[in-house]
Protein backbone atom coordinates (compact mmCIF):
# COMPACT_ATOMS: atom_id res chain seq x y z
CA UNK A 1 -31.15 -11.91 -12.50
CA UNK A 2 -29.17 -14.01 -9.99
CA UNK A 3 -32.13 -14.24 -7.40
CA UNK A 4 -33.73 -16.21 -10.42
CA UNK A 5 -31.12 -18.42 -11.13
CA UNK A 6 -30.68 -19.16 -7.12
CA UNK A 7 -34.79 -19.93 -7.62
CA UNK A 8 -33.99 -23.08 -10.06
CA UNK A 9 -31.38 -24.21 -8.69
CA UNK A 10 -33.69 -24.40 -5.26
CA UNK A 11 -31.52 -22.00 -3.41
CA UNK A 12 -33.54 -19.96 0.03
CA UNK A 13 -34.56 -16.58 -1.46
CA UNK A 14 -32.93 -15.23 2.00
CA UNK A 15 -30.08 -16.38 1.29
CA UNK A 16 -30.00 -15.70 -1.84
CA UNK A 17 -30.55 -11.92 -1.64
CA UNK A 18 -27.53 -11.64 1.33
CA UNK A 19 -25.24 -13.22 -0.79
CA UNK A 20 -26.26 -10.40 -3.52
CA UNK A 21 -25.96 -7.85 -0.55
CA UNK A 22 -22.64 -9.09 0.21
CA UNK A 23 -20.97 -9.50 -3.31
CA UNK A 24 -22.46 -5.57 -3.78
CA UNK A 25 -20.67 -4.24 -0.90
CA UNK A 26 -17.40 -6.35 -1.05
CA UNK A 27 -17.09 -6.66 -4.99
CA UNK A 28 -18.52 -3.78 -6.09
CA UNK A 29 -17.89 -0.18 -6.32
CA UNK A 30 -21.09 1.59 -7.46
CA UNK A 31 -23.19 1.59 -3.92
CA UNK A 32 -22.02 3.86 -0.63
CA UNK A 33 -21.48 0.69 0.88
CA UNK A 34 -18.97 -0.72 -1.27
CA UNK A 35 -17.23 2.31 -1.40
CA UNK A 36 -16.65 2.32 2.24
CA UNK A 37 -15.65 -0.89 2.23
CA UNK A 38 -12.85 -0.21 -0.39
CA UNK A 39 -11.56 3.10 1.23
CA UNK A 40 -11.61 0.84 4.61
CA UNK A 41 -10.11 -2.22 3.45
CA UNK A 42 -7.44 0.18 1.52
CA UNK A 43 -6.54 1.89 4.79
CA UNK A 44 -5.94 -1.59 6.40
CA UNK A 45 -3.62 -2.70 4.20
CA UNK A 46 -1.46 0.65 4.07
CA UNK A 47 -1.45 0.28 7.67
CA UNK A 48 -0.50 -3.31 7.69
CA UNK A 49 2.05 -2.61 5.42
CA UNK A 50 3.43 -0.22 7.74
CA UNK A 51 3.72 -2.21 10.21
CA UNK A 52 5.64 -4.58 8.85
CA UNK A 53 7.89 -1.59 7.57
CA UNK A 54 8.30 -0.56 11.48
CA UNK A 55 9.06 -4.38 12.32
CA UNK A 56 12.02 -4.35 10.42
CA UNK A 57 13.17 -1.44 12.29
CA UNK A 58 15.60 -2.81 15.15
CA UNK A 59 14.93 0.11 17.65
CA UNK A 60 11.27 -0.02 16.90
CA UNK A 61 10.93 -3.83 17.60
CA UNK A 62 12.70 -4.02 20.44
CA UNK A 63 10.67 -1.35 22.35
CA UNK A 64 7.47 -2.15 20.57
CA UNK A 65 7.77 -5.81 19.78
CA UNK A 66 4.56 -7.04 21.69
CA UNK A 67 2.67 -4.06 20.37
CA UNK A 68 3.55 -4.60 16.48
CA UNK A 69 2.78 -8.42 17.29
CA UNK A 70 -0.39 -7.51 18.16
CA UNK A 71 -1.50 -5.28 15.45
CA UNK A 72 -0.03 -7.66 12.91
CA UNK A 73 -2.47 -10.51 14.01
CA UNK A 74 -5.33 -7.83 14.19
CA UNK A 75 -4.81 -7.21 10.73
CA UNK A 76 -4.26 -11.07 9.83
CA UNK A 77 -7.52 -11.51 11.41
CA UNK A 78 -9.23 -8.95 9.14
CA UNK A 79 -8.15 -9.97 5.85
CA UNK A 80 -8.88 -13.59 6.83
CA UNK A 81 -12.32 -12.44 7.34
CA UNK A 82 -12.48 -10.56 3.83
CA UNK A 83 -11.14 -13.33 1.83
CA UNK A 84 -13.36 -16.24 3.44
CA UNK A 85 -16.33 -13.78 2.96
CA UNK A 86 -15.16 -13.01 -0.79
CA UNK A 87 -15.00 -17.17 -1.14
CA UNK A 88 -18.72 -16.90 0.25
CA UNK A 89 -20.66 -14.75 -1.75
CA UNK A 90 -18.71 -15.44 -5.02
CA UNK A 91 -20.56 -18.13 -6.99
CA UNK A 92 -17.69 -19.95 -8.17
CA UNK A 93 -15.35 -19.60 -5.11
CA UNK A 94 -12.52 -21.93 -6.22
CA UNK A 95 -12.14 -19.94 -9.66
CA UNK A 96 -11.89 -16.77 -7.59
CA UNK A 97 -9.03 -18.40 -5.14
CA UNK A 98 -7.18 -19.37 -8.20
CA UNK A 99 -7.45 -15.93 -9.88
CA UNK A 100 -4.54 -12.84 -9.44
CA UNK A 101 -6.07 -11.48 -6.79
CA UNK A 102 -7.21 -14.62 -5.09
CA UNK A 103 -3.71 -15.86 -4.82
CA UNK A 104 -3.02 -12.02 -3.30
CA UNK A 105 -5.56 -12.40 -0.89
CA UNK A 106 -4.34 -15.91 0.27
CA UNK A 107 -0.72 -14.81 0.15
CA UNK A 108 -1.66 -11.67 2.65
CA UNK A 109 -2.75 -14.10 5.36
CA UNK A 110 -0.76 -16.99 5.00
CA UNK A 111 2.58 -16.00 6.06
CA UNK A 112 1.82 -14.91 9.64
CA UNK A 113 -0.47 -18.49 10.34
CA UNK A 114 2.62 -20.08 8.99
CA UNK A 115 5.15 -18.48 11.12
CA UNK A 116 3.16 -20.04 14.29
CA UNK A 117 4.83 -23.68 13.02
CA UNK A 118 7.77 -22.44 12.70
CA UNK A 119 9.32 -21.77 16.06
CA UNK A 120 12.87 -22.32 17.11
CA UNK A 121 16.15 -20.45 16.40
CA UNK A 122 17.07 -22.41 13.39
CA UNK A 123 14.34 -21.23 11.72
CA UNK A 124 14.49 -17.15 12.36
CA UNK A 125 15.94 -16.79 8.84
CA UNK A 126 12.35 -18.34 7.40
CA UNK A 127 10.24 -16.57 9.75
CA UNK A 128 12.00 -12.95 8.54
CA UNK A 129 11.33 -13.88 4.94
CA UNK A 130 7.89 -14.61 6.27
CA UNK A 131 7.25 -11.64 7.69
CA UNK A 132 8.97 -9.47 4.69
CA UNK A 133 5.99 -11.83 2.71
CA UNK A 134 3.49 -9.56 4.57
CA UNK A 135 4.63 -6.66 2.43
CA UNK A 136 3.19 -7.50 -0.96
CA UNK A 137 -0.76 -7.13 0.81
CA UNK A 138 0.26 -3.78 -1.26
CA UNK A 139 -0.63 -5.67 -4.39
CA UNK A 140 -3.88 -6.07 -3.20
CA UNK A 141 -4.19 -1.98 -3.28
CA UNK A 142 -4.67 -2.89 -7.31
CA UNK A 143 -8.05 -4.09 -7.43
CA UNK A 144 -9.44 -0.94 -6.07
CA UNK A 145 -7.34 1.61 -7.84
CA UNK A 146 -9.00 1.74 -11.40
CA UNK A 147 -6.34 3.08 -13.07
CA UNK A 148 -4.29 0.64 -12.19
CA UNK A 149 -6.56 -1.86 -13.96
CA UNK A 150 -6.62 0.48 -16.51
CA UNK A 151 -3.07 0.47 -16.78
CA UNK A 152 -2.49 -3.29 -16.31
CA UNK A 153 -5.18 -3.64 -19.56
CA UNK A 154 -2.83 -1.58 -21.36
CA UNK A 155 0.06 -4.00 -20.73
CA UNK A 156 -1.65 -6.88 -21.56
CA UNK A 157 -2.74 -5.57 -24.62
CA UNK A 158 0.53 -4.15 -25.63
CA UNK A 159 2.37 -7.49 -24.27
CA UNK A 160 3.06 -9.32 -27.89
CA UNK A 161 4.28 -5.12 -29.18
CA UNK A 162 6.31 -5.09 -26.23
CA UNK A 163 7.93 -8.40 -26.10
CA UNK A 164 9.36 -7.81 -30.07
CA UNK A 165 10.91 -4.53 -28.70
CA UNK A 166 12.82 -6.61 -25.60
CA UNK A 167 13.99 -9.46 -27.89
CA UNK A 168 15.00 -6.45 -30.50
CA UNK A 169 16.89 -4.93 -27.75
CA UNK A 170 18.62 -8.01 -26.20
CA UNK A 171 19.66 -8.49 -29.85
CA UNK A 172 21.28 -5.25 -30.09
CA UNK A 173 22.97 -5.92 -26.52
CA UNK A 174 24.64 -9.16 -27.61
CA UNK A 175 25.98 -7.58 -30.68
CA UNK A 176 27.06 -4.55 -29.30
CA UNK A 177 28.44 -6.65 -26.19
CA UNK A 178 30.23 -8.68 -28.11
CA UNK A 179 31.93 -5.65 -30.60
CA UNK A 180 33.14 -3.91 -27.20
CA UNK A 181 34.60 -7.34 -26.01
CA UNK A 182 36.18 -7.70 -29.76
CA UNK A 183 37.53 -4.16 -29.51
CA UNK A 184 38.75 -3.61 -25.74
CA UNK A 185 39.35 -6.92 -24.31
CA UNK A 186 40.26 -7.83 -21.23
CA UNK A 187 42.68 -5.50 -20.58
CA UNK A 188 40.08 -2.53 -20.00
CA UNK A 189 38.05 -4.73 -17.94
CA UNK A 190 36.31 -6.74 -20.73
CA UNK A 191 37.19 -9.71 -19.49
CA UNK A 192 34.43 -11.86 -21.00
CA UNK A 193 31.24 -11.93 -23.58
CA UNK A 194 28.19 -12.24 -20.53
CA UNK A 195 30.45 -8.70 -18.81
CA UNK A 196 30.41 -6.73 -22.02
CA UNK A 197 26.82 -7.53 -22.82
CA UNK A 198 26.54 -5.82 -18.82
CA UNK A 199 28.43 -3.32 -20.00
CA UNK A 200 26.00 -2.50 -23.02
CA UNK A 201 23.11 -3.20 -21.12
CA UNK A 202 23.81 -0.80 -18.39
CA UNK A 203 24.97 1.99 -21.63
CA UNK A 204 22.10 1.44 -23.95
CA UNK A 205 20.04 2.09 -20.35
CA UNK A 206 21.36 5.19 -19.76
CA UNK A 207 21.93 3.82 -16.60
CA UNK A 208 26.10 4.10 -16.37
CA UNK A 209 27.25 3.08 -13.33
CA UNK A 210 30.73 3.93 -14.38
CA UNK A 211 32.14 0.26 -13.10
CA UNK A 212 33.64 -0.43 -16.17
CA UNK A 213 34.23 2.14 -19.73
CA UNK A 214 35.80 1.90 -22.67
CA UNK A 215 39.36 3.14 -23.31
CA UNK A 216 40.02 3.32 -26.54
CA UNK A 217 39.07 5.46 -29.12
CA UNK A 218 36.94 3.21 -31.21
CA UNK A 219 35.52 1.59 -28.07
CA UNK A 220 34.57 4.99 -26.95
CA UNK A 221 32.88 5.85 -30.69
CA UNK A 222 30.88 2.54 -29.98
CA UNK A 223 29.75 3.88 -26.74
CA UNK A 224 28.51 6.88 -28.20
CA UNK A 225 26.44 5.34 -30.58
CA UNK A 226 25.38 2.82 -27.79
CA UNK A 227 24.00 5.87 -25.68
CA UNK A 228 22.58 7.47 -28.22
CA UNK A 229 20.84 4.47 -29.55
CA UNK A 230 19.54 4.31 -25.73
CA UNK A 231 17.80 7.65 -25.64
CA UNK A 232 15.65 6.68 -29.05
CA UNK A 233 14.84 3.29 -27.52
CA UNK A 234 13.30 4.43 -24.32
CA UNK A 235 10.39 6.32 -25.92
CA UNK A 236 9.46 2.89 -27.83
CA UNK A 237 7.84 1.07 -24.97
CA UNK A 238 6.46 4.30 -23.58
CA UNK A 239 4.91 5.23 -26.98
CA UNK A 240 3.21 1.26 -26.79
CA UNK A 241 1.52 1.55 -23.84
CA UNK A 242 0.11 5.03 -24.73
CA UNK A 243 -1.48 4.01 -27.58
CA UNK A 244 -3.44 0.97 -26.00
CA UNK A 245 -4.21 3.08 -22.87
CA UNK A 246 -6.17 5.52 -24.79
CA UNK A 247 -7.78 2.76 -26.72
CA UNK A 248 -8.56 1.74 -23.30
CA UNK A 249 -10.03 4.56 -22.26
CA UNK A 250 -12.27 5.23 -25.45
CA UNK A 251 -13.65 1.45 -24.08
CA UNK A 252 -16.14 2.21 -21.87
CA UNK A 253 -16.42 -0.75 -19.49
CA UNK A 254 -18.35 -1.82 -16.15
CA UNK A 255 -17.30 -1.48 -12.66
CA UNK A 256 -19.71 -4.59 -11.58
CA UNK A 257 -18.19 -7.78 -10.94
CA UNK A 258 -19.80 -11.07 -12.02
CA UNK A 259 -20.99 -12.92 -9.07
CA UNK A 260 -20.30 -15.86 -10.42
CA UNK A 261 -16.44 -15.97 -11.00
CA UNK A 262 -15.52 -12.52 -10.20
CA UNK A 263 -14.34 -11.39 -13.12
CA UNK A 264 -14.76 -7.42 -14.28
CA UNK A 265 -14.16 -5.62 -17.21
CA UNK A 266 -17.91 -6.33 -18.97
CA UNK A 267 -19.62 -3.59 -21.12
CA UNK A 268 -21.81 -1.13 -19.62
CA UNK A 269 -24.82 -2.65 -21.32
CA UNK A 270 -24.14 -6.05 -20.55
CA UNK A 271 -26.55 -8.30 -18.80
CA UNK A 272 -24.06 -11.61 -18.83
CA UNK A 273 -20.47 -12.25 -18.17
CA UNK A 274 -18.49 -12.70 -21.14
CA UNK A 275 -16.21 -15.06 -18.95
CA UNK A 276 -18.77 -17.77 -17.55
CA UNK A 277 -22.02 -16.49 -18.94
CA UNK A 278 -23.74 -15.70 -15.61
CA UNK A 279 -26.34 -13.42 -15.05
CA UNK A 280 -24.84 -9.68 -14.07
């Protein structure tokens, strides 16, 4: 138990136990508590995020530029809040500031604190990238969306499957690029290797934007083996993931985080992290 391990190491049993009370309700997901702290901390950053949608909106900031001001520091001031309090209560706080969604949290925050050095009309241009910055607190939706890190387990376990299918397709690209370049040349717009390799790309795809076709009748009979090609290839990747998020499913697997370093993913049974070895 962690209240034990806070006992050796000479750590106040009172603070002890509100540090376990506040990993619960921010980290976890089993308790009331920390489920209304999830559906409330997932409505903040929808909200923030529309905000920052609305700021980019000419008419809307120039009638309602004090106003979205305002709201965008409320919200700066609430995720500041959230992430020093997730550095508190996590045992190992610069392991969780380093993590994915450490660097998410930090990122949320940073951008409007840094647009207050950063005054002057020479620097508008850095301040808008700033505040377009703001938009990616949506990644920070992920860590409370389960299937999402259900999903993002079947990537990572699919990763090595997937990246022989991209180098297997870039390999079919180049060679197919480089036939239509051999075959139409310049003259029908295949005016070099890197533009024909485009041209595939956007074929095999099934994308076609049309910009630039064959002409030719053997160019053409290339490009319908190209696109048909495409249509079998697109069920690869999908057929990968499938398989692993199943396998991921049949896994049955904790929602508690360790209080240690954060991490998740630990058997239901488990009374350790498999990460750092702290008590769960």
């Amino acid at each position: 138990m962690k209240w034990l391990e806070d006992a050796r190491r000479g750590v106040p049993p009172s603070r002890a136990r509100w540090r376990i009370v506040l990993h619960e309700v921010i980290f976890e997901a089993d308790t009331s508590a920390g489920k209304g702290f999830d559906v409330l901390l997932i409505a903040s950053i929808l909200a923030s995020v529309v905000v920052v949608m609305l700021d980019s909106i000419g008419a809307v900031r120039s009638h309602y530029s004090s106003l979205l001001y305002g709201i965008e520091w409320f919200f700066t001031i609430i995720f500041t809040a959230e992430y020093l309090l997730r550095l508190t209560c996590v045992g190992r706080p610069f392991k969780y500031a380093v993590s994915f969604y450490g660097i998410v949290d930090l990122l949320a925050i940073i951008p409007t604190y840094l647009s207050l050095f950063l005054p002057g009309s020479q620097y508008l241009l850095v301040i808008r990238i700033l505040r377009i910055l703001r938009i990616f607190r949506i990644l920070k939706l992920v860590a409370y969306l389960g299937e999402a890190r259900l999903l993002m387990k079947a990537l990572r376990m699919s990763g090595r499957k997937i990246a022989v299918f991209l180098y297997t397709v870039l390999t079919l690209v180049v060679i197919f690029g480089s036939l239509m370049y051999v075959i139409e040349g310049g003259a029908n717009g295949f005016t070099s290797i890197p533009r024909s390799i485009y041209w595939a790309i956007v074929t095999l795809t099934t994308v076609g934007y049309g910009d630039i076709s064959p002409q030719t009748i053997l160019g053409q009979t290339l490009a319908s083996m190209v696109m048909i090609l495409g249509y079998a290839i697109i069920a690869v990747p999908t057929g990968i993931v499938t398989v692993e998020m199943s396998q991921a499913f049949n896994r049955k697997v904790s929602t508690q985080a360790c209080p240690e370093c954060s991490a998740e993913g630990h058997d239901v049974d488990a009374r350790h992290c498999k990460f750092c070895g702290a008590a769960l």
